[in-house]
PDB file of N, CA and C in Angstrom:
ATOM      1  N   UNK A   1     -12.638   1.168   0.949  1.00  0.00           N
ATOM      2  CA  UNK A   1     -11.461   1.228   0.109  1.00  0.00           C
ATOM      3  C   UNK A   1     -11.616   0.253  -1.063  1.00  0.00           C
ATOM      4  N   UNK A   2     -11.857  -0.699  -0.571  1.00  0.00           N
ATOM      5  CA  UNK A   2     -12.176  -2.293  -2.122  1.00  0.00           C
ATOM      6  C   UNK A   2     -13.331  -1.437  -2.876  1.00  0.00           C
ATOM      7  N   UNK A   3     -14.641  -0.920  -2.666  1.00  0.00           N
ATOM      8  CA  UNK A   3     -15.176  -0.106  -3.772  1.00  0.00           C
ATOM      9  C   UNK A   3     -14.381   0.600  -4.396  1.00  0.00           C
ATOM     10  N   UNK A   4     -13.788   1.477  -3.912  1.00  0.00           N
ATOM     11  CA  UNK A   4     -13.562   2.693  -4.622  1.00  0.00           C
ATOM     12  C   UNK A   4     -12.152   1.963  -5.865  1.00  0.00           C
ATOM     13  N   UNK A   5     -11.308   1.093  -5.094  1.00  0.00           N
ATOM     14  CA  UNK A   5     -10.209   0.395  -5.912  1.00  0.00           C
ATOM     15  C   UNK A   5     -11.018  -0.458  -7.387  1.00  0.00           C
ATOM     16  N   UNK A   6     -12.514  -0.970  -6.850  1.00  0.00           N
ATOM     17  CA  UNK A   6     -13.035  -1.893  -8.262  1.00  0.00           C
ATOM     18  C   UNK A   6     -13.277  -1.076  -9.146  1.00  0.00           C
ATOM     19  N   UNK A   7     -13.650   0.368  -8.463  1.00  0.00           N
ATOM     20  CA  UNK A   7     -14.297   1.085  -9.757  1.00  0.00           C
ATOM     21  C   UNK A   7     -13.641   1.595 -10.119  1.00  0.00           C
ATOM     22  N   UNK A   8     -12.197   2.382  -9.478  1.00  0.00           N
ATOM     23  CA  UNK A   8     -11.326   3.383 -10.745  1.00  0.00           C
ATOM     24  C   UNK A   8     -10.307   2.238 -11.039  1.00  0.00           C
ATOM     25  N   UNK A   9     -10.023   1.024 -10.306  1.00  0.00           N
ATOM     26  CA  UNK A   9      -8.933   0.223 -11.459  1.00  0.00           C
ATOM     27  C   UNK A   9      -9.013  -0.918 -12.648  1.00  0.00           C
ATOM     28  N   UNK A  10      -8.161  -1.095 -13.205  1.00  0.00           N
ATOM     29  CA  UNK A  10      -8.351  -1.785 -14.176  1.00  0.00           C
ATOM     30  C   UNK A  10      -8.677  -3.742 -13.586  1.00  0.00           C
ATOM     31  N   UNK A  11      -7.504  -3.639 -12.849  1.00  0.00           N
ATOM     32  CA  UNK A  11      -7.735  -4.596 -12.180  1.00  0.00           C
ATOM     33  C   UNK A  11      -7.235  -4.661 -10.747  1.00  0.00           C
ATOM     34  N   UNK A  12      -8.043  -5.547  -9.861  1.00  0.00           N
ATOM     35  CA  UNK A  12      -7.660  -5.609  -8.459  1.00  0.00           C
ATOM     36  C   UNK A  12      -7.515  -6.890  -7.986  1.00  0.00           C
ATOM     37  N   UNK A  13      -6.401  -7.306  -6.682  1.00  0.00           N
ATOM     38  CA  UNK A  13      -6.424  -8.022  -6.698  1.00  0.00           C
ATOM     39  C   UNK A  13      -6.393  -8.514  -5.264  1.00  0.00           C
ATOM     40  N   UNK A  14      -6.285  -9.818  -4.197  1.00  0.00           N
ATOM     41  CA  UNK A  14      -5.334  -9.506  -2.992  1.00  0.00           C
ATOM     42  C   UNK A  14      -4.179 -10.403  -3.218  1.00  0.00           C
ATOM     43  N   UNK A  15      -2.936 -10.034  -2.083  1.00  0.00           N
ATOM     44  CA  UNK A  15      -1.479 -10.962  -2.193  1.00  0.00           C
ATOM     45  C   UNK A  15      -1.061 -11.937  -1.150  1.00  0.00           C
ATOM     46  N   UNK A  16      -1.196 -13.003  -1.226  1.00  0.00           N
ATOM     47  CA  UNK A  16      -0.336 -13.547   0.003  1.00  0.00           C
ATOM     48  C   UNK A  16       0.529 -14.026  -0.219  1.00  0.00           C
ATOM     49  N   UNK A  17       1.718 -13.575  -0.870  1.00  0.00           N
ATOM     50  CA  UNK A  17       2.782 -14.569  -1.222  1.00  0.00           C
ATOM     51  C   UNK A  17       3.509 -13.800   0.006  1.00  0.00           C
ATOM     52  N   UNK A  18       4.022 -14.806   0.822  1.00  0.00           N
ATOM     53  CA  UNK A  18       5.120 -14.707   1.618  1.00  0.00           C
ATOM     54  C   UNK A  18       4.861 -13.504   3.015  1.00  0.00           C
ATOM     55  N   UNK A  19       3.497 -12.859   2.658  1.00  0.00           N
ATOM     56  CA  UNK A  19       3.033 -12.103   3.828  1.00  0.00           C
ATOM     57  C   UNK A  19       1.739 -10.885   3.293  1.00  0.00           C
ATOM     58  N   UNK A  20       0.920 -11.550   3.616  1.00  0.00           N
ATOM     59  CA  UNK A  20      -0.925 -10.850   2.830  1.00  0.00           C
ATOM     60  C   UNK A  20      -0.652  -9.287   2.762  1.00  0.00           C
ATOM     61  N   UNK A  21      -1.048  -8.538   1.317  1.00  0.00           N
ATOM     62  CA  UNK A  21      -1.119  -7.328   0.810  1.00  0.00           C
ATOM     63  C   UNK A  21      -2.400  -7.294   0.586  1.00  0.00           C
ATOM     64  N   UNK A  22      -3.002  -5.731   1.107  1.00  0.00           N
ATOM     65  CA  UNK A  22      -4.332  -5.895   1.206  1.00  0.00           C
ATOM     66  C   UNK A  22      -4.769  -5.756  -0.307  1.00  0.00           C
ATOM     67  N   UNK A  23      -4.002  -4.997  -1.118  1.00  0.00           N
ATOM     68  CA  UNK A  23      -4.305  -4.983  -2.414  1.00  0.00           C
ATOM     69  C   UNK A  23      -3.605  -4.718  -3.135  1.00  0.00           C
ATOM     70  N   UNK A  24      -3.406  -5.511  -4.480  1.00  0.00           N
ATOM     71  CA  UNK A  24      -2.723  -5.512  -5.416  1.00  0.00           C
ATOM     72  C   UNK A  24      -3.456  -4.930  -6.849  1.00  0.00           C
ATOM     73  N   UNK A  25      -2.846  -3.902  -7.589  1.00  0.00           N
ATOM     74  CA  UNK A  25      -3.422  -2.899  -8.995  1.00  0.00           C
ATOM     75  C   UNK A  25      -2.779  -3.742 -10.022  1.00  0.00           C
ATOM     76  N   UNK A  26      -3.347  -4.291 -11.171  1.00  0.00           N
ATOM     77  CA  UNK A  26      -2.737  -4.518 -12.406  1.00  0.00           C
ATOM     78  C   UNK A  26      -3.492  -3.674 -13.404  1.00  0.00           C
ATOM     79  N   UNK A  27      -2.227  -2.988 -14.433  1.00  0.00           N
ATOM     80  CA  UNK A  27      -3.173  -2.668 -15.472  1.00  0.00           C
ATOM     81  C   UNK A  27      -2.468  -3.793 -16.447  1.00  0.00           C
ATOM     82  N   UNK A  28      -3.364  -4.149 -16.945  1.00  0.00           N
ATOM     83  CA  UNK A  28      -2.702  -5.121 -18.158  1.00  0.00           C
ATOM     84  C   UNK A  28      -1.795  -6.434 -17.483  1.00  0.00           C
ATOM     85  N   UNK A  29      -0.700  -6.745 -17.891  1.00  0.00           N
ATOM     86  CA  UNK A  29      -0.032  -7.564 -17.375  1.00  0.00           C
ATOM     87  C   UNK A  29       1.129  -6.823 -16.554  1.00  0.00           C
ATOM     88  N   UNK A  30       1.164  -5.578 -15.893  1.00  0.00           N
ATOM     89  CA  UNK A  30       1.748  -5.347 -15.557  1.00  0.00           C
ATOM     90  C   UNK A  30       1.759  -4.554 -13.997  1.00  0.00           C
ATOM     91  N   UNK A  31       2.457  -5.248 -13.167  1.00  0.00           N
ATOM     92  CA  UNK A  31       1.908  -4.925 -11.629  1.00  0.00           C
ATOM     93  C   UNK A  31       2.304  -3.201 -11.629  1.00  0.00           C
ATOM     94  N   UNK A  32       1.163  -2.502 -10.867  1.00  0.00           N
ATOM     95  CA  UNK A  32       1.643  -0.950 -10.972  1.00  0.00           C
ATOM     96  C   UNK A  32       1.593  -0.560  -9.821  1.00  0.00           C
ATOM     97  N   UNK A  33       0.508  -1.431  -8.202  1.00  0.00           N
ATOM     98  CA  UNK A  33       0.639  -0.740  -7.218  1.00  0.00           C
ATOM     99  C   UNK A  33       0.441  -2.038  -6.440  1.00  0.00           C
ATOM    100  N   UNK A  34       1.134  -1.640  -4.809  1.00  0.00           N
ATOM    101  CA  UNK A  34       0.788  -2.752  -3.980  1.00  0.00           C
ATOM    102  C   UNK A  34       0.069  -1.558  -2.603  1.00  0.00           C
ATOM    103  N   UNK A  35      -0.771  -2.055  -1.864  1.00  0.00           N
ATOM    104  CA  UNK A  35      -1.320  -1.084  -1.241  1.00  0.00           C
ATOM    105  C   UNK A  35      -1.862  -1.826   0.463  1.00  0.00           C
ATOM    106  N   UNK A  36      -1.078  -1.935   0.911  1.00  0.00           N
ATOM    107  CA  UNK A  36      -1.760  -1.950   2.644  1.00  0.00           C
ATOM    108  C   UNK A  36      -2.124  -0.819   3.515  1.00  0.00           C
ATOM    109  N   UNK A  37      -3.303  -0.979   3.997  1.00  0.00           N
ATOM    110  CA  UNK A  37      -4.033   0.257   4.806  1.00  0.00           C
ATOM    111  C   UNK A  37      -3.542  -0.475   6.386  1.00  0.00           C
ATOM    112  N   UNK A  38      -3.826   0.688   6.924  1.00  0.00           N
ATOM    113  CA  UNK A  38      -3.126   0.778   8.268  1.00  0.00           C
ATOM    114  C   UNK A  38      -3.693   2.013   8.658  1.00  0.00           C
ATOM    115  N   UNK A  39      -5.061   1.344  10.049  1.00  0.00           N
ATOM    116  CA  UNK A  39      -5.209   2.432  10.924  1.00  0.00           C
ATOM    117  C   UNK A  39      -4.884   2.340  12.308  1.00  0.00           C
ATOM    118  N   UNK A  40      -4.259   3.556  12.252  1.00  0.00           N
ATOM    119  CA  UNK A  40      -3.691   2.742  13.976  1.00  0.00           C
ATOM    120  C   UNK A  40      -3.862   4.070  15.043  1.00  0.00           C
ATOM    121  N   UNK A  41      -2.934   4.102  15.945  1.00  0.00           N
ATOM    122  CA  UNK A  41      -2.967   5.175  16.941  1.00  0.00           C
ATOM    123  C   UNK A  41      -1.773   5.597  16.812  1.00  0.00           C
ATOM    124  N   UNK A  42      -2.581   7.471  16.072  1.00  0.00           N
ATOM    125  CA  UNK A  42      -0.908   8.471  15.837  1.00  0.00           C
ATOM    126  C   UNK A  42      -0.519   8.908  17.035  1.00  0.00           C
ATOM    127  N   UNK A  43      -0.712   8.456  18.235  1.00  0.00           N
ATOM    128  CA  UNK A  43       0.104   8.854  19.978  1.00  0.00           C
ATOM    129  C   UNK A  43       1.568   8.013  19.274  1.00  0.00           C
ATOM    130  N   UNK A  44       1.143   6.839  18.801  1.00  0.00           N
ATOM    131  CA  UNK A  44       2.616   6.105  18.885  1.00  0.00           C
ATOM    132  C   UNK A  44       3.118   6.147  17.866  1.00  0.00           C
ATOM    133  N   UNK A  45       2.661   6.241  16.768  1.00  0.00           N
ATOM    134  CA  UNK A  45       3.625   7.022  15.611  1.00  0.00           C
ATOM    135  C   UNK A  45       4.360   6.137  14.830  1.00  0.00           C
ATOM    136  N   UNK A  46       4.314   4.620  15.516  1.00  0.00           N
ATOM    137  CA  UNK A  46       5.212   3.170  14.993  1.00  0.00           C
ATOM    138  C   UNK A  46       3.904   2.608  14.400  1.00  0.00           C
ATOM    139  N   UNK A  47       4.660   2.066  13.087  1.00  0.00           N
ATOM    140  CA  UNK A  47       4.020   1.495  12.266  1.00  0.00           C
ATOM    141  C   UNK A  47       4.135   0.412  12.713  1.00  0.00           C
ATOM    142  N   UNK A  48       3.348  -1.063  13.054  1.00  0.00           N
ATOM    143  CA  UNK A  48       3.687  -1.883  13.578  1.00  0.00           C
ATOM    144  C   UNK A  48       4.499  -2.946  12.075  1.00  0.00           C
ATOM    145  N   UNK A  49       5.235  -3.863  12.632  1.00  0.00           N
ATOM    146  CA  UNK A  49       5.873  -4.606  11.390  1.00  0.00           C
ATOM    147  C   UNK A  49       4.936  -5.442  10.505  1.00  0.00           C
ATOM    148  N   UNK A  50       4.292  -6.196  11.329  1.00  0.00           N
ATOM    149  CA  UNK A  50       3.237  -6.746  10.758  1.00  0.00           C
ATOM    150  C   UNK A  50       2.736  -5.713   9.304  1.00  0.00           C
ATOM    151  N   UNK A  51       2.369  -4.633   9.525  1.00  0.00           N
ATOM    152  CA  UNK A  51       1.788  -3.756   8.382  1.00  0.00           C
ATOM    153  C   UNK A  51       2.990  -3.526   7.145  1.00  0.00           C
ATOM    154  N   UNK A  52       4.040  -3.996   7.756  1.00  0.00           N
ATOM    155  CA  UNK A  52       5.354  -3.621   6.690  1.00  0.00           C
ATOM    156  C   UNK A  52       6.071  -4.566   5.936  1.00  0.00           C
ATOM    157  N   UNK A  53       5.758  -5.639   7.129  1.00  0.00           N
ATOM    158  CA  UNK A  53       6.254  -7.249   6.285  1.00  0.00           C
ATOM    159  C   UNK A  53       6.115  -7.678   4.972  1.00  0.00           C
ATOM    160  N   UNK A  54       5.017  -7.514   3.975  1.00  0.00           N
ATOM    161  CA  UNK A  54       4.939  -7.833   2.832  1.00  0.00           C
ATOM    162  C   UNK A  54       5.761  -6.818   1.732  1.00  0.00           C
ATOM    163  N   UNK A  55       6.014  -5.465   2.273  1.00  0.00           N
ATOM    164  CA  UNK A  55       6.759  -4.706   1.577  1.00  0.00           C
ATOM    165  C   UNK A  55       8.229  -5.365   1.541  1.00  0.00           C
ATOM    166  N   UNK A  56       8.439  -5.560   3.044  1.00  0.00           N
ATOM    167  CA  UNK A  56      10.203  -5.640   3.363  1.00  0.00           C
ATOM    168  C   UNK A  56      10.562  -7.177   2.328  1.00  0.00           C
ATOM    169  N   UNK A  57       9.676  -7.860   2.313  1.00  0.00           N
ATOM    170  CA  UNK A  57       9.926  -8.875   1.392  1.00  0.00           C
ATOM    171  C   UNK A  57      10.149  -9.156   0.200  1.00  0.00           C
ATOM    172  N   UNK A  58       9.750  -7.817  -0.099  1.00  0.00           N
ATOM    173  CA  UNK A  58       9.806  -7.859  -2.315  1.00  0.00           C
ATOM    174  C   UNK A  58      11.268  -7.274  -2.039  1.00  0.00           C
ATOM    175  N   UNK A  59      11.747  -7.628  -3.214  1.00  0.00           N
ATOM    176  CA  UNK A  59      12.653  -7.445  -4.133  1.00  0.00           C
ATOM    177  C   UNK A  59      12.707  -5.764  -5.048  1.00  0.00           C
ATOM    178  N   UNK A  60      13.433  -5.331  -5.459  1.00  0.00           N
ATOM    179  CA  UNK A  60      13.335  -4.138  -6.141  1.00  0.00           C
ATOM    180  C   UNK A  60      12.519  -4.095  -7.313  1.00  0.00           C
ATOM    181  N   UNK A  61      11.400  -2.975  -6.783  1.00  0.00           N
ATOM    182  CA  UNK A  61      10.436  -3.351  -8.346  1.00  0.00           C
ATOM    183  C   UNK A  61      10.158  -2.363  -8.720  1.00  0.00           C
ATOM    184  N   UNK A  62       9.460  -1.976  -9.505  1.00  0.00           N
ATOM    185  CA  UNK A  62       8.841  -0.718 -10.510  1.00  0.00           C
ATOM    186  C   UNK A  62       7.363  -0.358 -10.066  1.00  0.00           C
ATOM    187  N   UNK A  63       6.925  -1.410  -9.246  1.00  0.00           N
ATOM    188  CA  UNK A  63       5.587  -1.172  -8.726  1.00  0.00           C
ATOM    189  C   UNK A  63       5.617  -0.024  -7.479  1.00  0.00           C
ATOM    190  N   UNK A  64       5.060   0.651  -7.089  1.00  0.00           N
ATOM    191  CA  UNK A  64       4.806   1.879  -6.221  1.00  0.00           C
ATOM    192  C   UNK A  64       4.197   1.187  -5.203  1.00  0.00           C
ATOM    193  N   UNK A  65       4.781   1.232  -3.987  1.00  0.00           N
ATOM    194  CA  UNK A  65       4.200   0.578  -2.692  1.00  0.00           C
ATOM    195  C   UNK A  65       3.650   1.559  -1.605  1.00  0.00           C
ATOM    196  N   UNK A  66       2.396   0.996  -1.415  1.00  0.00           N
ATOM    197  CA  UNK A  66       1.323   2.692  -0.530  1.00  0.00           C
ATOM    198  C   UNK A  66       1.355   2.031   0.631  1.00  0.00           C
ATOM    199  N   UNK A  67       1.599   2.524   1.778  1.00  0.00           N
ATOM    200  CA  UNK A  67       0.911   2.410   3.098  1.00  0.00           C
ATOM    201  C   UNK A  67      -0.291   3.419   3.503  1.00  0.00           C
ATOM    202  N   UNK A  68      -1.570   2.765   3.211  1.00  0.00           N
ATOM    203  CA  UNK A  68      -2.631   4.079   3.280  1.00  0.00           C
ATOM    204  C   UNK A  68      -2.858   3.810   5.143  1.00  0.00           C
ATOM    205  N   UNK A  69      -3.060   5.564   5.413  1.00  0.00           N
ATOM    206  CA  UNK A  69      -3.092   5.375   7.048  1.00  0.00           C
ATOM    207  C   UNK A  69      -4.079   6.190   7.348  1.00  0.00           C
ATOM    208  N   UNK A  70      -4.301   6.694   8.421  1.00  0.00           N
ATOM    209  CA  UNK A  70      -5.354   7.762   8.881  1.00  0.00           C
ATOM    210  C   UNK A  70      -4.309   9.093   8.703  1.00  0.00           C
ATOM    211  N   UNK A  71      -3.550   9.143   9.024  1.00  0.00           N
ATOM    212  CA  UNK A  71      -3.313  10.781   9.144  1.00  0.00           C
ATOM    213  C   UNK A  71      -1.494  11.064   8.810  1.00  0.00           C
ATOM    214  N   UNK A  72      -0.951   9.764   8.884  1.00  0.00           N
ATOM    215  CA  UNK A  72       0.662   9.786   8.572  1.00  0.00           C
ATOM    216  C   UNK A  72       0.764   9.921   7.072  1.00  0.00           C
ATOM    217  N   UNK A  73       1.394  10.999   7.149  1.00  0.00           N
ATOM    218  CA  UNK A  73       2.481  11.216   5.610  1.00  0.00           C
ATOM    219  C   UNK A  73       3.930  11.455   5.241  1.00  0.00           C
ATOM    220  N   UNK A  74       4.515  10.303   4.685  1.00  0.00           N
ATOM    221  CA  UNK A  74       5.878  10.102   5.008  1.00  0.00           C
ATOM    222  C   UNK A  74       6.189   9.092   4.001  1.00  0.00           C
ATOM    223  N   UNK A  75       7.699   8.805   3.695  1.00  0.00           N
ATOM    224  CA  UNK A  75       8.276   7.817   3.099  1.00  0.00           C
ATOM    225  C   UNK A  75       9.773   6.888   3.766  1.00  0.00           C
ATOM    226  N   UNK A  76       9.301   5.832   3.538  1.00  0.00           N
ATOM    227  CA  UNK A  76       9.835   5.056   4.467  1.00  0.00           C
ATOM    228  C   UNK A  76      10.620   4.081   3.464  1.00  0.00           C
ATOM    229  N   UNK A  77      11.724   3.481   4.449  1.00  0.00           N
ATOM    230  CA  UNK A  77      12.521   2.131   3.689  1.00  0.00           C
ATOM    231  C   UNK A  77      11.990   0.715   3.939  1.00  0.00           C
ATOM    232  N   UNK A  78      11.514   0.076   3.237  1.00  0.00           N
ATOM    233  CA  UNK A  78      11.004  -1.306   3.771  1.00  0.00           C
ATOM    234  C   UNK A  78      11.371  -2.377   3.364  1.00  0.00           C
ATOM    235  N   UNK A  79      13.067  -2.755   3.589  1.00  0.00           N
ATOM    236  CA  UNK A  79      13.692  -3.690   3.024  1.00  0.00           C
ATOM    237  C   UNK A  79      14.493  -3.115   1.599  1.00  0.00           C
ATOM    238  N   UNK A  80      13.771  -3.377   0.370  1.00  0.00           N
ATOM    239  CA  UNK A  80      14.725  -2.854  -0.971  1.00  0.00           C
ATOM    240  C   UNK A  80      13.735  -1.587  -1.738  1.00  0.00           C
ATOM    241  N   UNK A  81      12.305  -1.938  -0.784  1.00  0.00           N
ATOM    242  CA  UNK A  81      11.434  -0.965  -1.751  1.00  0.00           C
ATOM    243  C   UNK A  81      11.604   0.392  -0.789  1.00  0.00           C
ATOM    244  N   UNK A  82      10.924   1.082  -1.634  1.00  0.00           N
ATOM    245  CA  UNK A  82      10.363   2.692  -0.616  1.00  0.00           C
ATOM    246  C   UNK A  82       9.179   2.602  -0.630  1.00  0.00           C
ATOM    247  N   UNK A  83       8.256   2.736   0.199  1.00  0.00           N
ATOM    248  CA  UNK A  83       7.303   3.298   0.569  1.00  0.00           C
ATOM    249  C   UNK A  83       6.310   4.426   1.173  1.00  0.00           C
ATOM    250  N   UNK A  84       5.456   4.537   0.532  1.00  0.00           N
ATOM    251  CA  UNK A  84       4.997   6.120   0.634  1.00  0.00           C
ATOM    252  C   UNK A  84       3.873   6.150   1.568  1.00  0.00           C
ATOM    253  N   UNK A  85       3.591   6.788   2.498  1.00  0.00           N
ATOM    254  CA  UNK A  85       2.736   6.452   3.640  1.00  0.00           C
ATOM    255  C   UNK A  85       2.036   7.638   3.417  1.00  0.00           C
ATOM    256  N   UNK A  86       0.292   7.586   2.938  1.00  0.00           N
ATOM    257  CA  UNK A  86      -0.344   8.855   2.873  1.00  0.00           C
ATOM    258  C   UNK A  86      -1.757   8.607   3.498  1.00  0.00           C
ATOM    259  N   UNK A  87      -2.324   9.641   3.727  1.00  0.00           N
ATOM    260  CA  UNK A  87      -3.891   9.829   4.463  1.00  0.00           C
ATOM    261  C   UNK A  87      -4.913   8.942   3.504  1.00  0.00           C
ATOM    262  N   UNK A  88      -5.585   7.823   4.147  1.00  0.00           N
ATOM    263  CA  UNK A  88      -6.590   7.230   3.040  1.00  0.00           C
ATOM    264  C   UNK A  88      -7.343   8.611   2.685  1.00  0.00           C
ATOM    265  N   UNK A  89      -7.666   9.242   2.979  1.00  0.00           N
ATOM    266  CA  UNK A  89      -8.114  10.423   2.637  1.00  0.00           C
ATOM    267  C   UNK A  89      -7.637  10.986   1.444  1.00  0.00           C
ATOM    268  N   UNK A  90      -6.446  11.690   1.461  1.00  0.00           N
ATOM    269  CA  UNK A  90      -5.650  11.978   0.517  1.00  0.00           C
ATOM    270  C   UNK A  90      -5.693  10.953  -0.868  1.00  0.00           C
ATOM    271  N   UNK A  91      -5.304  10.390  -0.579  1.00  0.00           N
ATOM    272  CA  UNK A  91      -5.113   9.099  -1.718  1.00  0.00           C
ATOM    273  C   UNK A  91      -6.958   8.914  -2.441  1.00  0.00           C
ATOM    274  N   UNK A  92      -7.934   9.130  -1.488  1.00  0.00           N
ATOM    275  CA  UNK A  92      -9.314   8.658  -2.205  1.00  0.00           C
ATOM    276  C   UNK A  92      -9.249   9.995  -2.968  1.00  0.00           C
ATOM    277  N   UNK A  93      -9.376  11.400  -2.751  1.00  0.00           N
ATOM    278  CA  UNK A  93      -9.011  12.490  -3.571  1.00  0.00           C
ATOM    279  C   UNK A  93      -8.616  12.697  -4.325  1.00  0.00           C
ATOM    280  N   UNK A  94      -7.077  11.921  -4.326  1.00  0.00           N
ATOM    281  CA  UNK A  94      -6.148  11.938  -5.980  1.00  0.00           C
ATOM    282  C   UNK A  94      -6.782  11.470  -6.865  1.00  0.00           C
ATOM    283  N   UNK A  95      -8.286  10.594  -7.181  1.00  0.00           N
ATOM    284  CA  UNK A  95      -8.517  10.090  -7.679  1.00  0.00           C
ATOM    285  C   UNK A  95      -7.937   8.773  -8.790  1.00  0.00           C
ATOM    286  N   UNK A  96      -7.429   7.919  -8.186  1.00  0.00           N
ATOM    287  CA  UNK A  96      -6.000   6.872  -9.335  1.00  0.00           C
ATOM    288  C   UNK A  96      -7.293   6.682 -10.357  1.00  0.00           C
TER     289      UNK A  96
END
């Protein structure tokens, strides 16, 4: 995933303010994506919190928050943001 993020973004980054994001997108000075991967086991279908904590913590923003997973696709509430939960698969395809 960190290859494929150095080569199609402008810039990459990681976050630990207040709870580690596996990756943070800037283009310019302006934050555009926050992105934690999460592979887990779809028997249980729960995202564990740990994987959600750094979302539930921001504030309302303009940045697009990804939960990349193995096979869940869905959108979720995580505190003030939404989050969009798609197949790392899917997401390497869209090409960003």
């Amino acid at each position: 995933m960190h290859n494929h993020l150095k080569r199609t973004q402008e810039e990459l980054y990681f976050s630990t303010d207040g709870g580690e994001t596996d990756f943070v997108v800037k283009e310019g000075m302006t934050l555009v994506r926050r992105i934690q991967v999460w592979y887990g086991d779809l028997d249980k279908m729960v995202i564990p919190e740990r994987e959600l904590a750094p979302f539930s913590q921001l504030e309302a923003e303009a940045a697009e928050c990804l939960l990349l997973t193995n096979d869940l696709e869905t959108e979720i509430d995580a505190g003030l943001v939404r989050v969009r939960c798609m197949p790392v698969v899917k997401y390497l395809l869209l090409a960003h």
